[in-house]
C-alpha atoms as a PDB file:
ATOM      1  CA  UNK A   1      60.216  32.502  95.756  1.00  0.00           C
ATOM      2  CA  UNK A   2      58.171  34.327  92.900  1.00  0.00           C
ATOM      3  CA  UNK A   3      59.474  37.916  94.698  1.00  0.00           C
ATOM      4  CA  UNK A   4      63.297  36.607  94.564  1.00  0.00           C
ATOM      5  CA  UNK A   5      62.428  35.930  90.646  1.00  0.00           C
ATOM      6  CA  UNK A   6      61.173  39.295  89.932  1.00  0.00           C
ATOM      7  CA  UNK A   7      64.404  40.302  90.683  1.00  0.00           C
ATOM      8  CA  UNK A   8      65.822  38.166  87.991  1.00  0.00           C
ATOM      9  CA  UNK A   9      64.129  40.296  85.415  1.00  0.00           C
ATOM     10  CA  UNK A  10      65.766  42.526  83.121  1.00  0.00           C
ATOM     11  CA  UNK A  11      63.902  45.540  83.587  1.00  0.00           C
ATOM     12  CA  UNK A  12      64.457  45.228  87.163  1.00  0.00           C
ATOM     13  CA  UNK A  13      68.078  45.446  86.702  1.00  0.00           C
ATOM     14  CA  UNK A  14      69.519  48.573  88.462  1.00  0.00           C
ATOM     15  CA  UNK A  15      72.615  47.446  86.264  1.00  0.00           C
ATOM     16  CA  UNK A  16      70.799  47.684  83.358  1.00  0.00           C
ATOM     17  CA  UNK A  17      69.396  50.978  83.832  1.00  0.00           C
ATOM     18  CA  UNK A  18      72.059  51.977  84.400  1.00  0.00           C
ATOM     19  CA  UNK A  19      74.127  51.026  81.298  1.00  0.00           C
ATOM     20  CA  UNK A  20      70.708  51.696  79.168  1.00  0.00           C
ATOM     21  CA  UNK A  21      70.771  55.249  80.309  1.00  0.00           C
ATOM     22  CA  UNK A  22      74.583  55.418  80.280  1.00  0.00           C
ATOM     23  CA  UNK A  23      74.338  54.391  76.014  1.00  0.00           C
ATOM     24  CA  UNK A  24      71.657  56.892  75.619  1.00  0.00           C
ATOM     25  CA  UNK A  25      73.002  59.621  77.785  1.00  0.00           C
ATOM     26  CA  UNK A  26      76.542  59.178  75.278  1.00  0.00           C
ATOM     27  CA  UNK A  27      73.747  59.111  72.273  1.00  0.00           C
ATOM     28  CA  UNK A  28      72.569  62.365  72.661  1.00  0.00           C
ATOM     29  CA  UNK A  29      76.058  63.998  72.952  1.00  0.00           C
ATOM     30  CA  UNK A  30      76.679  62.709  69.120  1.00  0.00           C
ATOM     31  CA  UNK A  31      74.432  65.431  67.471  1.00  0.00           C
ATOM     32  CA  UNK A  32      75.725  68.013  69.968  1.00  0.00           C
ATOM     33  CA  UNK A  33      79.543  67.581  69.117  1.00  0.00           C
ATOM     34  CA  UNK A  34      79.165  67.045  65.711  1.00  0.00           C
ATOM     35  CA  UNK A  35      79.367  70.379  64.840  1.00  0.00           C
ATOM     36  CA  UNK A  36      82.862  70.028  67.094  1.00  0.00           C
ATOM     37  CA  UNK A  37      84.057  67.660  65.179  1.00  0.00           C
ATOM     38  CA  UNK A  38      84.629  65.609  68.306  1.00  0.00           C
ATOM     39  CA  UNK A  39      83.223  62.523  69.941  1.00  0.00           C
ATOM     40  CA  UNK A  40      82.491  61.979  73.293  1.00  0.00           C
ATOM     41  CA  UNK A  41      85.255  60.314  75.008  1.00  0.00           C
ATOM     42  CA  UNK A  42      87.473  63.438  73.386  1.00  0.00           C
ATOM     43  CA  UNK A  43      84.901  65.414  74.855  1.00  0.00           C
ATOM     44  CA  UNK A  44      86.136  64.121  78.811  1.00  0.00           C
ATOM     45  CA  UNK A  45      89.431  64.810  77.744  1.00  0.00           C
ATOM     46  CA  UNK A  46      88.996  67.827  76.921  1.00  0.00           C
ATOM     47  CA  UNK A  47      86.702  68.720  79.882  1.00  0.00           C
ATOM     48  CA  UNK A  48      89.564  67.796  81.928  1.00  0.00           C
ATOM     49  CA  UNK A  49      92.090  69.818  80.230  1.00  0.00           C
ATOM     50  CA  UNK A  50      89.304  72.829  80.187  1.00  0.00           C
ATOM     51  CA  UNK A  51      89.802  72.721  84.235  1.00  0.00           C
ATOM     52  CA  UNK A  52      94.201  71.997  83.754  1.00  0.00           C
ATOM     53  CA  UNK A  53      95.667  73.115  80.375  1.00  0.00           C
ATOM     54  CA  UNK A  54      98.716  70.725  81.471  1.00  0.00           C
ATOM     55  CA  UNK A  55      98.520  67.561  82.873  1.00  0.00           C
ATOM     56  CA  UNK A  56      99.854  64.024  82.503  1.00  0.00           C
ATOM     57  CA  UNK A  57      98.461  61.375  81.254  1.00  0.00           C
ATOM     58  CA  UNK A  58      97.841  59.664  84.658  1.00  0.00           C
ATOM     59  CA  UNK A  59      95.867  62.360  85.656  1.00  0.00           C
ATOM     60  CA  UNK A  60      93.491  62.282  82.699  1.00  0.00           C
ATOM     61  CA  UNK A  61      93.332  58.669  83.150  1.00  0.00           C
ATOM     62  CA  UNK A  62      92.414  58.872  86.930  1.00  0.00           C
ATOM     63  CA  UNK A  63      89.789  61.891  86.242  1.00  0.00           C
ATOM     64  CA  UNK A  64      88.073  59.511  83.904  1.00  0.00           C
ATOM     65  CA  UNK A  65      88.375  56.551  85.553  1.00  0.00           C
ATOM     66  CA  UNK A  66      90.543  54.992  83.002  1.00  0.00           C
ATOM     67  CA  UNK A  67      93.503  52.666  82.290  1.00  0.00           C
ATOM     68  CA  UNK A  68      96.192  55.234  80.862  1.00  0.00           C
ATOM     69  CA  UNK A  69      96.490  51.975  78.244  1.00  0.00           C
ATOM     70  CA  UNK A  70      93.197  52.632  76.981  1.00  0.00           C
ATOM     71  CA  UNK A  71      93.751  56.786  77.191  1.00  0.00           C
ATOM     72  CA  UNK A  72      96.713  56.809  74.661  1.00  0.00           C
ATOM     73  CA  UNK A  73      95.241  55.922  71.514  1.00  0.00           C
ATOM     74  CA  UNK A  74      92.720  58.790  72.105  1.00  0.00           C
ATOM     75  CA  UNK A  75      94.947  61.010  73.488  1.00  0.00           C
ATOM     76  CA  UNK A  76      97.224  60.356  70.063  1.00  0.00           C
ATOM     77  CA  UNK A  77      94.427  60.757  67.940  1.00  0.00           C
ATOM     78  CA  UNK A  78      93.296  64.523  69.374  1.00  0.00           C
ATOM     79  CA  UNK A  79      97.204  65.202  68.835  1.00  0.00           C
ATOM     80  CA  UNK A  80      96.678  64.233  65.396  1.00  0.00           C
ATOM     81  CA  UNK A  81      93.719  66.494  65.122  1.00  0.00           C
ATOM     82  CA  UNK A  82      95.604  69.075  66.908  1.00  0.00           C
ATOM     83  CA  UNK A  83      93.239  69.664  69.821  1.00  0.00           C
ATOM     84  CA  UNK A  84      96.509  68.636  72.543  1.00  0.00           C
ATOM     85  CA  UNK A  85     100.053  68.033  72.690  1.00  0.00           C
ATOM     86  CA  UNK A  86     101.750  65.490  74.750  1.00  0.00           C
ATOM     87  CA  UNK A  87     105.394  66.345  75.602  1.00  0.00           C
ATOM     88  CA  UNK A  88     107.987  64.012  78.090  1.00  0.00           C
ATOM     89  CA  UNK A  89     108.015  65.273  81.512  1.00  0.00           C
ATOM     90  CA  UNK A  90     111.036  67.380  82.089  1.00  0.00           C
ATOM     91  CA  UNK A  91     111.098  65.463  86.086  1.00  0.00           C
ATOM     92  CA  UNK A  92     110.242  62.147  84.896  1.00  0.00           C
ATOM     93  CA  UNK A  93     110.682  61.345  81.319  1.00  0.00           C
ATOM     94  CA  UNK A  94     108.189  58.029  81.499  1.00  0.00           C
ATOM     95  CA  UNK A  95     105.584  60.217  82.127  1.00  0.00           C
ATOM     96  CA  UNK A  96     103.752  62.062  79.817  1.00  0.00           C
ATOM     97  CA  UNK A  97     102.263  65.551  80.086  1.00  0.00           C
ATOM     98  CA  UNK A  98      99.332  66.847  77.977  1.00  0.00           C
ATOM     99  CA  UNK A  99      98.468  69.733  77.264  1.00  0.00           C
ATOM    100  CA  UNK A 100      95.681  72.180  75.424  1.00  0.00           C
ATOM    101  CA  UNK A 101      96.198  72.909  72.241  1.00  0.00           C
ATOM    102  CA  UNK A 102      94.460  76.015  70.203  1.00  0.00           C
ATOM    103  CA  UNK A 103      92.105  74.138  68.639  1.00  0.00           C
ATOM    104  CA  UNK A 104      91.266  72.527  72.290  1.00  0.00           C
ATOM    105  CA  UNK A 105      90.998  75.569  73.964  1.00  0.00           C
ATOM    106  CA  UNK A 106      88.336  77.256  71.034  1.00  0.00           C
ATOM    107  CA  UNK A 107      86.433  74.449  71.350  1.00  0.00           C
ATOM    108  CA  UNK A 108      86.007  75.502  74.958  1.00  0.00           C
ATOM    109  CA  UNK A 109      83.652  78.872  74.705  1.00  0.00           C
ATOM    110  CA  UNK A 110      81.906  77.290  71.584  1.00  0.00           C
ATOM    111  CA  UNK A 111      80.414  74.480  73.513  1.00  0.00           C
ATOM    112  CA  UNK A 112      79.585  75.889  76.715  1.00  0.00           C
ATOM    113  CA  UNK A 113      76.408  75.537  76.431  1.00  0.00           C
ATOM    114  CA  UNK A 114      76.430  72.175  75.497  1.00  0.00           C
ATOM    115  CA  UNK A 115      75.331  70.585  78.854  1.00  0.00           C
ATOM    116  CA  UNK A 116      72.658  72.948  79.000  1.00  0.00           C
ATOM    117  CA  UNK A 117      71.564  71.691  76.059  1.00  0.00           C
ATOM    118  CA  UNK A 118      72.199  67.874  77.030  1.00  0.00           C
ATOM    119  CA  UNK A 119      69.997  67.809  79.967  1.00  0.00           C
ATOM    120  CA  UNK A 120      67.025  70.186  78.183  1.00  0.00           C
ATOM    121  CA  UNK A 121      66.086  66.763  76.467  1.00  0.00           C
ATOM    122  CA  UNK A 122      66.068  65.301  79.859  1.00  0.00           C
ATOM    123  CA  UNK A 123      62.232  66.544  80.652  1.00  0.00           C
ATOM    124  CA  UNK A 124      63.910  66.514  84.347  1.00  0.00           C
ATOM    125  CA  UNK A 125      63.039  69.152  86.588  1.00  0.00           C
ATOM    126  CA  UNK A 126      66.474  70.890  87.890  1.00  0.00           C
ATOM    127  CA  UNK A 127      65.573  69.751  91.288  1.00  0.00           C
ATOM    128  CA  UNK A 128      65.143  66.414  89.842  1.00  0.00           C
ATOM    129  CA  UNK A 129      68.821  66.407  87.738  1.00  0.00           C
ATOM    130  CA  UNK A 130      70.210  68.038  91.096  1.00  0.00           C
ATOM    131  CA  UNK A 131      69.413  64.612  92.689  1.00  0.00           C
ATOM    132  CA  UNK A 132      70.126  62.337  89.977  1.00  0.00           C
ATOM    133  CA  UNK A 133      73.713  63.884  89.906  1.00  0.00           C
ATOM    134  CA  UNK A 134      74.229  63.752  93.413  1.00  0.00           C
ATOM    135  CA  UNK A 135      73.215  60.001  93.441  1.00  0.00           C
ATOM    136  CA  UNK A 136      75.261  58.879  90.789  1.00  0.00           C
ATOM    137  CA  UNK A 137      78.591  60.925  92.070  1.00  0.00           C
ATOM    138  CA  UNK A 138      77.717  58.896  95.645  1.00  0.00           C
ATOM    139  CA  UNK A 139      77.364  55.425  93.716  1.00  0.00           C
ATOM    140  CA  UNK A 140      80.634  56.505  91.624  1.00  0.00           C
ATOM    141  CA  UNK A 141      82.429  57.397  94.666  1.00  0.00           C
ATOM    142  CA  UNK A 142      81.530  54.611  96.725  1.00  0.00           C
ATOM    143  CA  UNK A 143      82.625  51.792  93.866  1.00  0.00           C
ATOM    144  CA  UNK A 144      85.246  53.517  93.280  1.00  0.00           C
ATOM    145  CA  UNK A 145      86.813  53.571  96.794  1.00  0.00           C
ATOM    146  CA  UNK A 146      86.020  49.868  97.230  1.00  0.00           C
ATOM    147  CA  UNK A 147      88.534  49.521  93.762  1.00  0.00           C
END
């Protein structure tokens, strides 16, 4: 029984480390896009849009794993900071198609060396953050298809 209660522990919570790295992972992107004037959930968005200047808003949400509910307030606030635009569809006007603004797109070559920079305060080897990243796309990818 005392093994089955170790298990019980927080520390021995894959959950937990999981989430704890998760909140410090998101941490260290604050000093990084400050300069940006961005924060980190813009950040996705705009990786997204880096990869599709035009997309709907469905899209963005899927790509992040995201209700589109929980998308538009962010989505209206980096239109109010002119990073995107969101237009209606011209095929379906309930959908909503965003796209890279100026400001968006400079952003772009100024910070593309910010994941370089993230995972320098990693200590990981590359090998190491190779493995780490290939782990966490399989865990993503499997909870994700059981959704």
């Amino acid at each position: 029984m005392k093994a089955k209660e170790e298990y019980q522990k927080l520390e021995n919570q894959i959950c937990f480390s999981l989430y704890a790295a998760s909140r410090l992972v998101t941490k260290c992107y604050k000093p990084l896009l400050k300069d940006f004037e961005i924060t980190y959930p813009q950040y996705l968005v705009l990786l997204v849009l880096w990869e599709q200047e035009a997309v709907s808003l469905n899209f963005i949400a899927e790509k992040l794993l995201l209700q589109s509910n929980t998308l538009t307030p962010l989505v209206k606030r980096m239109e109010e900071l002119e990073l995107l635009t969101r237009t209606k569809s011209h095929m379906d006007e309930r959908s909503i198609i965003i796209s890279l603004a100026e400001k968006g797109r400079a952003i772009k070559d100024a910070a593309i060396d910010l994941p370089f920079e993230l995972v320098s305060g990693f200590n990981f080897s590359m090998e190491e953050i190779t493995m780490l990243k290939t782990l966490l796309d399989k865990l993503v990818n499997n909870l994700n298809d059981d959704q």
